[in-house]
N, C-alpha and C. Protein backbone atom coordinates (compact mmCIF):
# COMPACT_ATOMS: atom_id res chain seq x y z
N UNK A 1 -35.35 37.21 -30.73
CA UNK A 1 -35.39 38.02 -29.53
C UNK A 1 -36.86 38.40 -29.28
N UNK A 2 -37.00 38.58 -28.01
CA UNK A 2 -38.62 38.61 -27.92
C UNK A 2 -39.08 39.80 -27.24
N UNK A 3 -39.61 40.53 -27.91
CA UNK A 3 -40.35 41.92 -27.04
C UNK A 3 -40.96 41.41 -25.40
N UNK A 4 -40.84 42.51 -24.90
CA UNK A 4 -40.89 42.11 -23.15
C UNK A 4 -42.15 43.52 -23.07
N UNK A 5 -42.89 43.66 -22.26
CA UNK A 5 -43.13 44.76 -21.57
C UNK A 5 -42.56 45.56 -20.47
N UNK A 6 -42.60 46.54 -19.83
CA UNK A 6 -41.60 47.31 -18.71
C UNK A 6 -42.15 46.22 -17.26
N UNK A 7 -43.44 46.10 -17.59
CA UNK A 7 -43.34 45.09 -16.40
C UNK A 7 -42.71 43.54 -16.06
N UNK A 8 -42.85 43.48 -17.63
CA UNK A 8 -41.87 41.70 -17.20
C UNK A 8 -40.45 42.20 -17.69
N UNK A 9 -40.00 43.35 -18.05
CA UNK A 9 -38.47 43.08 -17.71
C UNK A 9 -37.75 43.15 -16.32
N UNK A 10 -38.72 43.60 -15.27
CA UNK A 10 -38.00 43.50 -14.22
C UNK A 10 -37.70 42.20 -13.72
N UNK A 11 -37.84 40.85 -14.44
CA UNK A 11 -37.28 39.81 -14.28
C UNK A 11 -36.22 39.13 -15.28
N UNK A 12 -35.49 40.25 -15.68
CA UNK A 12 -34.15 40.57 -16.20
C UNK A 12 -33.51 41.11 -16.06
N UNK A 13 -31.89 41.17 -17.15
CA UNK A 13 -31.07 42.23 -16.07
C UNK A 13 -31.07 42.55 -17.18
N UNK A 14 -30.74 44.11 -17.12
CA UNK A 14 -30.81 45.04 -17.78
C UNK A 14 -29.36 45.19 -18.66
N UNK A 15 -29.12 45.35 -19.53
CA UNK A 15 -27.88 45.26 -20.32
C UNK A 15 -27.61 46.51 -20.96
N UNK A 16 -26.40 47.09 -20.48
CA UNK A 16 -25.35 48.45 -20.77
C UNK A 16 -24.74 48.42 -22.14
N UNK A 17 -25.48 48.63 -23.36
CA UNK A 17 -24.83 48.20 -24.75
C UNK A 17 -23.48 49.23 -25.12
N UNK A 18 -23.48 50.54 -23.93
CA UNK A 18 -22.47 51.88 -23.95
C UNK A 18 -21.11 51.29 -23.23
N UNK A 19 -20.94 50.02 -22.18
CA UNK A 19 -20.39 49.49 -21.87
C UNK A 19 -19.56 48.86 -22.62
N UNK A 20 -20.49 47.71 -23.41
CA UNK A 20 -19.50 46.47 -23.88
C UNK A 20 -20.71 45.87 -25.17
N UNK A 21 -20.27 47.02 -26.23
CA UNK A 21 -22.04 46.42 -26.83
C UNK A 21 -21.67 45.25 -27.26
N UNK A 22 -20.55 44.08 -27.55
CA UNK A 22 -20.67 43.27 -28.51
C UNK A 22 -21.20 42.25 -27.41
N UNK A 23 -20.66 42.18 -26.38
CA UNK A 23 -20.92 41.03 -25.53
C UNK A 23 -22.31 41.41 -24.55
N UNK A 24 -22.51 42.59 -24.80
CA UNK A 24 -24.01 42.98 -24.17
C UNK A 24 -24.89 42.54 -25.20
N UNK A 25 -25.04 42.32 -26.66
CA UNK A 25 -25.65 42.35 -27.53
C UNK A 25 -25.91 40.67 -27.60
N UNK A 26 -24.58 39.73 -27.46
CA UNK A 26 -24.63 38.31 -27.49
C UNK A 26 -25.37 37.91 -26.33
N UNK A 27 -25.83 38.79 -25.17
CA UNK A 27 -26.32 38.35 -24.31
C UNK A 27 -27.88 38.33 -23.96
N UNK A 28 -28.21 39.16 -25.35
CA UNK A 28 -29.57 39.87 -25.60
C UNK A 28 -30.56 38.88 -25.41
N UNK A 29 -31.70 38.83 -24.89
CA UNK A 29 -32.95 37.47 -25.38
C UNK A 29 -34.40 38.28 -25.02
N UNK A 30 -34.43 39.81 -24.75
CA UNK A 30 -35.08 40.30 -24.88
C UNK A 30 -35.19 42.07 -24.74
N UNK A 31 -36.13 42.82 -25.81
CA UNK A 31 -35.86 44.01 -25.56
C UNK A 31 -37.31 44.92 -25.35
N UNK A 32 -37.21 46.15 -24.92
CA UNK A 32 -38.41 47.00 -24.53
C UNK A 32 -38.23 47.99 -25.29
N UNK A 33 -39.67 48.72 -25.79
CA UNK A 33 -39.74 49.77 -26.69
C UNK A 33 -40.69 50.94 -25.58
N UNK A 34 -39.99 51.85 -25.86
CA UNK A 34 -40.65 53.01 -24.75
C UNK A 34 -40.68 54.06 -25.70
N UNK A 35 -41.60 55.32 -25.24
CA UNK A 35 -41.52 56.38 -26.16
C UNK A 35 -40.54 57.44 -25.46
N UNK A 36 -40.04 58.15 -26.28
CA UNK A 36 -39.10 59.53 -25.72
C UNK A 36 -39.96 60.75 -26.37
N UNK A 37 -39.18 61.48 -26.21
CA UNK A 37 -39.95 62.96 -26.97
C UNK A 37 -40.54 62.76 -28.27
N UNK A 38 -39.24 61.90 -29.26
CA UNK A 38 -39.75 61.90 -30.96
C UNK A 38 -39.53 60.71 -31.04
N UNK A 39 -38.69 59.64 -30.01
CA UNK A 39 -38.08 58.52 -31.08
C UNK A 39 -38.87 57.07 -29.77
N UNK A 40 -38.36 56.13 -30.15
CA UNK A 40 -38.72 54.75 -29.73
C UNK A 40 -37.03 54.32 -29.15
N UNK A 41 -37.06 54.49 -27.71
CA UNK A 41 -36.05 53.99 -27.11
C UNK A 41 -35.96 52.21 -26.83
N UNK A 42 -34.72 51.47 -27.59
CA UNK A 42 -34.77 50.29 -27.24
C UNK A 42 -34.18 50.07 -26.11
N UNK A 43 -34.34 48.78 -25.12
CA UNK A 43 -33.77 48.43 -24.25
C UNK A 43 -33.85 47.01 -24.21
N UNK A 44 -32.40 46.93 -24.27
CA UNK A 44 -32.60 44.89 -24.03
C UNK A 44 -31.75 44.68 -23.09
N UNK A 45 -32.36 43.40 -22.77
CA UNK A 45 -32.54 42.45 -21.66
C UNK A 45 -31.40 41.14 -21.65
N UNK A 46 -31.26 40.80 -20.58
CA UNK A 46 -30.64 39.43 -20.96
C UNK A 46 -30.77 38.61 -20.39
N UNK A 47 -30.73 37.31 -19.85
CA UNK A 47 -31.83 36.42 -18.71
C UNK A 47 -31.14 36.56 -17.35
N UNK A 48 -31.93 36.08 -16.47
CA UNK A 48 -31.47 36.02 -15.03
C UNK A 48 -31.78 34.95 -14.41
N UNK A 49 -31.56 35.08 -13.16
CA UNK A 49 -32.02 34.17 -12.20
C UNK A 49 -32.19 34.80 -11.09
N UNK A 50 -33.74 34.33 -10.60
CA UNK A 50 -34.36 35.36 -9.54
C UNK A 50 -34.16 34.43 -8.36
N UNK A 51 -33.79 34.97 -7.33
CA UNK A 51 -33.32 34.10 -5.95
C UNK A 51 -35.22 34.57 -5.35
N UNK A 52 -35.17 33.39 -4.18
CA UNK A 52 -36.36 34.07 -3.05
C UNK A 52 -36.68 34.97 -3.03
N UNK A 53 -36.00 35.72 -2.64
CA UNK A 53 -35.96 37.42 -2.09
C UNK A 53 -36.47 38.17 -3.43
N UNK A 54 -36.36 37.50 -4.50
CA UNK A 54 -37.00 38.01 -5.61
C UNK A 54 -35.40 38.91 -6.18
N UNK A 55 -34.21 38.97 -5.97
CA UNK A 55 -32.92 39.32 -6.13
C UNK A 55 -32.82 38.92 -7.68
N UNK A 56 -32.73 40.19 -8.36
CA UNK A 56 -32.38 39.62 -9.95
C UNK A 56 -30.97 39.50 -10.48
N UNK A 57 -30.56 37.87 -10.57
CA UNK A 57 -28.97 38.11 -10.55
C UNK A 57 -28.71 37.39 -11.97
N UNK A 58 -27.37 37.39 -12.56
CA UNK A 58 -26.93 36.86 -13.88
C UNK A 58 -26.77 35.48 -13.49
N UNK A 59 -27.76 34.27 -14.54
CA UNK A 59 -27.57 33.19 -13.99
C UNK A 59 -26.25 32.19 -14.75
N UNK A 60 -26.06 31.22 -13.61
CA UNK A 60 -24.85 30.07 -14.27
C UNK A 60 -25.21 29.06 -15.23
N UNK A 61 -24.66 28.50 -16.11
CA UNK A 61 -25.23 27.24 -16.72
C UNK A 61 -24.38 26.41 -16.52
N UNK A 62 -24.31 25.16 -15.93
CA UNK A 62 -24.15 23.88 -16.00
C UNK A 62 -24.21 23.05 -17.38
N UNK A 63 -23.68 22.71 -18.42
CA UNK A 63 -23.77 22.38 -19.89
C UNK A 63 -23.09 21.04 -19.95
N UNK A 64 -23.33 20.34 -20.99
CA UNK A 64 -22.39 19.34 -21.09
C UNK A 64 -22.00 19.16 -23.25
N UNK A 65 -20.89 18.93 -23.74
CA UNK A 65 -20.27 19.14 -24.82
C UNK A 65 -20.18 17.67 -25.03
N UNK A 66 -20.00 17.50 -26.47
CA UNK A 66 -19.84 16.21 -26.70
C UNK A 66 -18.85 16.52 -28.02
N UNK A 67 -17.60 15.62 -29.02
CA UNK A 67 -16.87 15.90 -29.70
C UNK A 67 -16.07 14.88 -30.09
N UNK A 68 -16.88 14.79 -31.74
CA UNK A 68 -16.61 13.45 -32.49
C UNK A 68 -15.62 12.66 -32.56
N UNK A 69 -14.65 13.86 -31.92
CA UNK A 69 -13.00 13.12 -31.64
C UNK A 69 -12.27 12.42 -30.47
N UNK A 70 -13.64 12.25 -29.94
CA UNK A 70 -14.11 11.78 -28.52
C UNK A 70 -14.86 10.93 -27.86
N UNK A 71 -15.17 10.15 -28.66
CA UNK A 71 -16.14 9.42 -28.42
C UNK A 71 -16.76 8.90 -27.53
N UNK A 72 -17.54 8.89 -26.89
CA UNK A 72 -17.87 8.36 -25.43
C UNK A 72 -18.10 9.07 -24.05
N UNK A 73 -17.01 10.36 -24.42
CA UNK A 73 -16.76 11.10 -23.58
C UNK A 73 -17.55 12.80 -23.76
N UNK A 74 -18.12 13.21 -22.20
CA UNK A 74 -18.80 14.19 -22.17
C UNK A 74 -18.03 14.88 -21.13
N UNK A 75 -17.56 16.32 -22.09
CA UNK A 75 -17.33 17.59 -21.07
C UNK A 75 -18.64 18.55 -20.40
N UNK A 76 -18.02 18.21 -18.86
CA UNK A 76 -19.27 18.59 -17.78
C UNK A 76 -18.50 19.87 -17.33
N UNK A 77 -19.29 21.20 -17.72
CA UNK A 77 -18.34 22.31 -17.03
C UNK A 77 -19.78 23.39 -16.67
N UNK A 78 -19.55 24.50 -16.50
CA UNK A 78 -19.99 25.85 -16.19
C UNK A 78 -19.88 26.77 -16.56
N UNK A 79 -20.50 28.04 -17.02
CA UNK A 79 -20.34 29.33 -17.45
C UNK A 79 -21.34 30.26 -16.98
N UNK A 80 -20.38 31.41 -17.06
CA UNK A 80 -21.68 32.59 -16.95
C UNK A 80 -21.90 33.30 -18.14
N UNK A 81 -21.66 32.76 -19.39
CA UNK A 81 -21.35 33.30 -20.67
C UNK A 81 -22.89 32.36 -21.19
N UNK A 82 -23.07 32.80 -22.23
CA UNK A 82 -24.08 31.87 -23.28
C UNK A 82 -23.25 30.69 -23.11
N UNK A 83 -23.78 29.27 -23.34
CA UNK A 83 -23.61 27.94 -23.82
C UNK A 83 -22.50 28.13 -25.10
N UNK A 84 -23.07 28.91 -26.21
CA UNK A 84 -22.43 28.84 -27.68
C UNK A 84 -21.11 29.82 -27.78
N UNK A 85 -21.33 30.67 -26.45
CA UNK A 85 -20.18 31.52 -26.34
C UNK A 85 -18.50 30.76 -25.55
N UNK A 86 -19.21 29.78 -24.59
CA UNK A 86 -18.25 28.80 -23.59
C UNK A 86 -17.49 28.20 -24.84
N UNK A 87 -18.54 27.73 -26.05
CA UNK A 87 -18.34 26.60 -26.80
C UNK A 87 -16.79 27.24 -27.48
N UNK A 88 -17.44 28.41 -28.32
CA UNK A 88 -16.33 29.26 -28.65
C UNK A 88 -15.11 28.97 -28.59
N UNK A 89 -15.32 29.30 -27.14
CA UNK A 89 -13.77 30.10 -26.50
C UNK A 89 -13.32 28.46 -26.59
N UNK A 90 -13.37 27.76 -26.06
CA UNK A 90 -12.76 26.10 -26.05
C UNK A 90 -12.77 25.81 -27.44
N UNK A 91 -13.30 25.72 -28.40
CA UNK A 91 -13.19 25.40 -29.45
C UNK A 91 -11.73 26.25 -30.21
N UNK A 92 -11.58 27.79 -29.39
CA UNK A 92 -10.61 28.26 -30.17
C UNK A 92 -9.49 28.26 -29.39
N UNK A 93 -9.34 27.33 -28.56
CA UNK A 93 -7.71 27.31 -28.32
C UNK A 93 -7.15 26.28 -29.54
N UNK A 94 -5.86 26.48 -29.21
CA UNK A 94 -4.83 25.98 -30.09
C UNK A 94 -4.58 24.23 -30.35
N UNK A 95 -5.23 23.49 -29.33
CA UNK A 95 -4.91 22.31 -29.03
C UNK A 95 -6.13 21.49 -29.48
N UNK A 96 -7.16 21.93 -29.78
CA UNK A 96 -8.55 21.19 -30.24
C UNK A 96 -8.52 21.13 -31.64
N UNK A 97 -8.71 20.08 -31.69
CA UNK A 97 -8.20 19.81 -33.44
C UNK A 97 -9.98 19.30 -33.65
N UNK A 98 -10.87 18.64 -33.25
CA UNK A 98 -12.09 18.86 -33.76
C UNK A 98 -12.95 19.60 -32.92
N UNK A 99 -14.12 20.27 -32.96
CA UNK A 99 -15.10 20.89 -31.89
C UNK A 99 -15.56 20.33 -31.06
N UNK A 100 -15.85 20.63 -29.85
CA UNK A 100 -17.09 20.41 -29.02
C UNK A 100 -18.65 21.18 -29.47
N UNK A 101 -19.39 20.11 -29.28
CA UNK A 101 -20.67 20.93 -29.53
C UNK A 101 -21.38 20.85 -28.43
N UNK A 102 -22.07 21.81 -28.49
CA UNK A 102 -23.90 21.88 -26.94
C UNK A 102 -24.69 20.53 -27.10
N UNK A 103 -24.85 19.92 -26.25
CA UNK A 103 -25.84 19.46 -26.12
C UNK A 103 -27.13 19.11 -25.35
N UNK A 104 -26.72 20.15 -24.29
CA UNK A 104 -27.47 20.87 -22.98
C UNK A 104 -26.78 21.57 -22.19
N UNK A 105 -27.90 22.31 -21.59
CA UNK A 105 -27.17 22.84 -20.04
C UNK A 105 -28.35 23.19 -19.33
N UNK A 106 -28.44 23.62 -18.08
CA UNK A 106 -29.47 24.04 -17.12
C UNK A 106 -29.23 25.11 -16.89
N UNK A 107 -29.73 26.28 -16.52
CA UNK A 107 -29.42 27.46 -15.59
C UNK A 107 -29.72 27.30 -14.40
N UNK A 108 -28.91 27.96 -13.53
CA UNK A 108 -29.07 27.39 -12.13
C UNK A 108 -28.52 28.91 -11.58
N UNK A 109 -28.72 28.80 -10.21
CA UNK A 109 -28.08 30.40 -9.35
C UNK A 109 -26.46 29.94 -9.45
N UNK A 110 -25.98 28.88 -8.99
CA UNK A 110 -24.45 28.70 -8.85
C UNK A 110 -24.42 27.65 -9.63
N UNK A 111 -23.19 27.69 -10.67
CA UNK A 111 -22.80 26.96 -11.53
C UNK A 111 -21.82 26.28 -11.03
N UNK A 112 -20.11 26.81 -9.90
CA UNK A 112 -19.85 26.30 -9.77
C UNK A 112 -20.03 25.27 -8.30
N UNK A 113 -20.72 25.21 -7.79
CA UNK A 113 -21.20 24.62 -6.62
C UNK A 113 -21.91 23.54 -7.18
N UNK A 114 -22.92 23.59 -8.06
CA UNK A 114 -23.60 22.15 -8.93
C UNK A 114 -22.96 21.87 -9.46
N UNK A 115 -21.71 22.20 -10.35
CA UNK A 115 -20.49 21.53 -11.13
C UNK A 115 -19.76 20.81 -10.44
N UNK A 116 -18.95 21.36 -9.10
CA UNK A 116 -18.67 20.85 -8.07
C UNK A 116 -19.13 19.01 -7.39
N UNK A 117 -20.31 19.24 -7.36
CA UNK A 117 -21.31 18.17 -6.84
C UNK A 117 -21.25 17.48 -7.76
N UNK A 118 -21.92 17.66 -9.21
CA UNK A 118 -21.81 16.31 -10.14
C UNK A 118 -20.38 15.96 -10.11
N UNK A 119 -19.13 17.02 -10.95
CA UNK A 119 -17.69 16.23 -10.75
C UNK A 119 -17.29 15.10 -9.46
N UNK A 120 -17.24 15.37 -8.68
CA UNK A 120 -17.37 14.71 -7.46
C UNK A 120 -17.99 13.32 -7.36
N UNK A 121 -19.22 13.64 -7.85
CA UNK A 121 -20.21 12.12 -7.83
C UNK A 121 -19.57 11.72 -8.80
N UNK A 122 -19.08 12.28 -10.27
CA UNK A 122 -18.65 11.12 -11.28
C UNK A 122 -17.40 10.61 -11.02
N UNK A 123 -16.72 11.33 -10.56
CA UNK A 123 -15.18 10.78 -10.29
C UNK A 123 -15.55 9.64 -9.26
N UNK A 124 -15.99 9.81 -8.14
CA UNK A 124 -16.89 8.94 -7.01
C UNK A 124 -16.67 7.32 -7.85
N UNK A 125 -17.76 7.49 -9.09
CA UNK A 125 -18.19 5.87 -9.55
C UNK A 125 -16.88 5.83 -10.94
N UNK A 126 -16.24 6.58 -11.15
CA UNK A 126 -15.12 6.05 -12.06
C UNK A 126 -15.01 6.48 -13.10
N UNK A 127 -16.01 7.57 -13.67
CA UNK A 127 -16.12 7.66 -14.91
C UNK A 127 -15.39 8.96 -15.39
N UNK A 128 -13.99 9.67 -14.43
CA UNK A 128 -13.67 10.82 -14.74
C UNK A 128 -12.43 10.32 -15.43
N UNK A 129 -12.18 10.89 -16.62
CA UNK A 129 -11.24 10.91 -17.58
C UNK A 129 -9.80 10.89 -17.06
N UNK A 130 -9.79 12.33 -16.79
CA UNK A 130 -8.28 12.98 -16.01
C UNK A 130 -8.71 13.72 -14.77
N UNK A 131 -7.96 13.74 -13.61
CA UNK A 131 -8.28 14.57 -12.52
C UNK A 131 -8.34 16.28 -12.79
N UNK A 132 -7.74 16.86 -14.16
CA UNK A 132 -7.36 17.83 -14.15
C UNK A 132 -8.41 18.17 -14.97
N UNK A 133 -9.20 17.46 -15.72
CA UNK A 133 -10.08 17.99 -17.21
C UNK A 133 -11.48 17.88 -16.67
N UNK A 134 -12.62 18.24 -17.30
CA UNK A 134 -13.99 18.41 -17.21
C UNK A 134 -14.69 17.20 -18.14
N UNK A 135 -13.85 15.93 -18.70
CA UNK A 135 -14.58 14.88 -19.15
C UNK A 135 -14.73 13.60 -18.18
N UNK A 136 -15.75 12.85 -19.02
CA UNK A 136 -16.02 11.93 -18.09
C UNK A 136 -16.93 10.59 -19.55
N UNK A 137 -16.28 9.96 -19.10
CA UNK A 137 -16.97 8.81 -19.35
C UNK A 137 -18.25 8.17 -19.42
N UNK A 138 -19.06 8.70 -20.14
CA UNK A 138 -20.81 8.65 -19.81
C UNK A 138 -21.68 9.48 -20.48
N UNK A 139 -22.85 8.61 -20.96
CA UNK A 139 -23.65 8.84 -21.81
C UNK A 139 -24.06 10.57 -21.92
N UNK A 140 -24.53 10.89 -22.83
CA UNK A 140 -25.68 12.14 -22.83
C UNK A 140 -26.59 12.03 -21.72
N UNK A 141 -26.84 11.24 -21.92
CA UNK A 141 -28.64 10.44 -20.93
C UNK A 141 -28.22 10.66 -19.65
N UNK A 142 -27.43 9.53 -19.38
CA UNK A 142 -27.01 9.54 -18.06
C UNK A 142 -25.86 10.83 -17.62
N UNK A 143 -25.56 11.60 -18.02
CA UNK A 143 -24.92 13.02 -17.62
C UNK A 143 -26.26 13.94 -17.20
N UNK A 144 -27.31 13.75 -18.41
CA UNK A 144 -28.11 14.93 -17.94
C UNK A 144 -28.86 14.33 -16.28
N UNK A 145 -29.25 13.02 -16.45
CA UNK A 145 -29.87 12.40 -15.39
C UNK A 145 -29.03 13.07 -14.12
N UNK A 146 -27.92 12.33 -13.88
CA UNK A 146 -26.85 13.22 -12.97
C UNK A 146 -27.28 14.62 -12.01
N UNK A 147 -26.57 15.71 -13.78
CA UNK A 147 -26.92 17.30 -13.37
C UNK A 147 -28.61 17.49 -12.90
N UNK A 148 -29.21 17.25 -13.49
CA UNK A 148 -31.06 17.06 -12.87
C UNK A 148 -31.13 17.16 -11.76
N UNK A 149 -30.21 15.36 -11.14
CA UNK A 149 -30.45 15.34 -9.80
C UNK A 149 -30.25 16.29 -9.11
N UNK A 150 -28.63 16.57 -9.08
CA UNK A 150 -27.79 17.54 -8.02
C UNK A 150 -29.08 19.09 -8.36
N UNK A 151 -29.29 19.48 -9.42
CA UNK A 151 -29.90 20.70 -9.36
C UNK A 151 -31.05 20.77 -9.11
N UNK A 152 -31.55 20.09 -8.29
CA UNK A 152 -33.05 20.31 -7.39
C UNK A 152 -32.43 20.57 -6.21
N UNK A 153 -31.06 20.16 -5.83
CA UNK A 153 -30.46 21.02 -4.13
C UNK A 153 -30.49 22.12 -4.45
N UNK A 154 -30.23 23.23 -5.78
CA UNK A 154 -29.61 24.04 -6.16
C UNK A 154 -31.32 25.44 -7.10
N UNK A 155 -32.26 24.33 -7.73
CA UNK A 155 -32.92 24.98 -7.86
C UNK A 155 -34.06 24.47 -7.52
N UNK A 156 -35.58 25.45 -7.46
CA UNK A 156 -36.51 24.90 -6.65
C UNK A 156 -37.22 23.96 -7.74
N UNK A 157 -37.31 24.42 -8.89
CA UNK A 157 -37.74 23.52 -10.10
C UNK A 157 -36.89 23.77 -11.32
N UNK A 158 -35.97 22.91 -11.23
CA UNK A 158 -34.75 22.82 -12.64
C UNK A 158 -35.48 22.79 -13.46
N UNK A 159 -35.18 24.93 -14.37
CA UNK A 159 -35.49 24.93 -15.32
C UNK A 159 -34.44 25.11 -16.54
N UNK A 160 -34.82 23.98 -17.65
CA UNK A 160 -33.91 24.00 -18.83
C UNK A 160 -33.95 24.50 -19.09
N UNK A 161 -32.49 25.38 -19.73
CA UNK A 161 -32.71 26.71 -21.12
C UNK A 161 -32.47 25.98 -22.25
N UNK A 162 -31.67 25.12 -22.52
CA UNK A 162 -31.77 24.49 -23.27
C UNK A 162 -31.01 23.03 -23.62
N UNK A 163 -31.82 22.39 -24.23
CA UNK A 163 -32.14 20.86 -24.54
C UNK A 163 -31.99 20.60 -26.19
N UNK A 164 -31.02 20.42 -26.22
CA UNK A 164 -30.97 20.50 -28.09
C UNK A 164 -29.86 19.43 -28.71
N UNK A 165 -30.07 18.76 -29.73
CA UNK A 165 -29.08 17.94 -30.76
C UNK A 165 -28.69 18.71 -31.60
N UNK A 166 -27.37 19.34 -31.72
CA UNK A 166 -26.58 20.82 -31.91
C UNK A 166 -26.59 19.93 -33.57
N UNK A 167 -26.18 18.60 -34.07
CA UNK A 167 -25.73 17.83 -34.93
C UNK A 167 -26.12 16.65 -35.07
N UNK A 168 -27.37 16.59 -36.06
CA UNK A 168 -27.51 15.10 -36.51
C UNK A 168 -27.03 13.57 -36.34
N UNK A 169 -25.80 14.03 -36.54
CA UNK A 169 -25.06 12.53 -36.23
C UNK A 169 -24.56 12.77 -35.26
N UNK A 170 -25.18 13.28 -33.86
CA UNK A 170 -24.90 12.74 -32.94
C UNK A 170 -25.98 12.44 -32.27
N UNK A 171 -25.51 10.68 -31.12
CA UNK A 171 -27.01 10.56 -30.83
C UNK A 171 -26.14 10.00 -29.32
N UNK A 172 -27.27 9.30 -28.51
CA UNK A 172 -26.64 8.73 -27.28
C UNK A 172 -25.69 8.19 -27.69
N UNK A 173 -25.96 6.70 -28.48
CA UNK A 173 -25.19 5.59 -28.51
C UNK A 173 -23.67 6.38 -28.68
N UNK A 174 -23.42 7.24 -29.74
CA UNK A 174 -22.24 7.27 -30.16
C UNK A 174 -21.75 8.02 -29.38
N UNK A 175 -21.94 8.67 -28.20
CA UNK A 175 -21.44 9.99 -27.05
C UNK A 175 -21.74 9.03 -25.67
């Protein structure tokens, strides 16, 4: 977690830990130290996405999962949750007998409007699994190539949060 100053947290949103500390706390990626009368008040942060207008709002991620019991196939979905938190919750239903893991996502202002657009284009050339599910037929490479495109309609310079090989043995060829 990374110390911020009071001036660059105003390009975050501010997080209510009196609210909902466990899921305010998972959402943490940065905090501020201020003085009070005797003590050092913390305040953390959690990322955003700043529109034109300079509007500081909670941003979407666009991600894609990959899952050894799957080979070939990449789940293309959306969240407004962390990446590892989406992963979670899908990993703990009842019906997934091996994991999905991260293996990117973008932040973007609307997640489902760029989710929208890529599903669409992949079903388009053939590569959608089931009409009802978020997989698709197609590389790592060529998924991220895809989301890239569509999110330059969506952002002014698609910036990655993150770009990562969650697991060794996984590489293009085998996803």
């Amino acid at each position: 977690m990374e110390r911020i100053t009071e001036d660059e947290a105003k390009h975050y949103l501010k997080l209510d830990p009196k609210k909902d500390f466990l899921n305010s706390m998972k959402r943490a990626v940065a905090y501020t130290l201020t003085k009070d009368d005797k003590w050092d008040v913390v305040t953390y942060y959690g990322e955003s996405w700043e529109d034109p207008t300079d509007n500081v709002t909670r941003p979407h991620y666009v991600y894609i999962l990959v899952n050894p019991g799957v080979p070939g196939v990449c789940k293309i979905g959306y969240t407004r949750t962390t990446i590892y938190e989406r992963c979670r919750q899908i990993n703990s239903a009842t019906g997934v007998i091996e994991p999905w893991y991260p293996v990117y996502s973008i932040k973007c202002p609307s997640g489902p409007l760029l989710e929208g657009e890529v599903h669409k284009h992949l079903e388009a050339q053939g590569f959608r699994v089931n009409d009802k599910r978020e997989g698709f037929h197609i590389s790592v490479k060529d998924s991220i190539n895809v989301i890239e495109l569509f999110a330059k309609k969506y952002n002014n310079i698609p910036e990655k949060s993150l770009h990562l090989q969650s697991n060794d043995n996984i590489n293009d060829n085998s996803y």
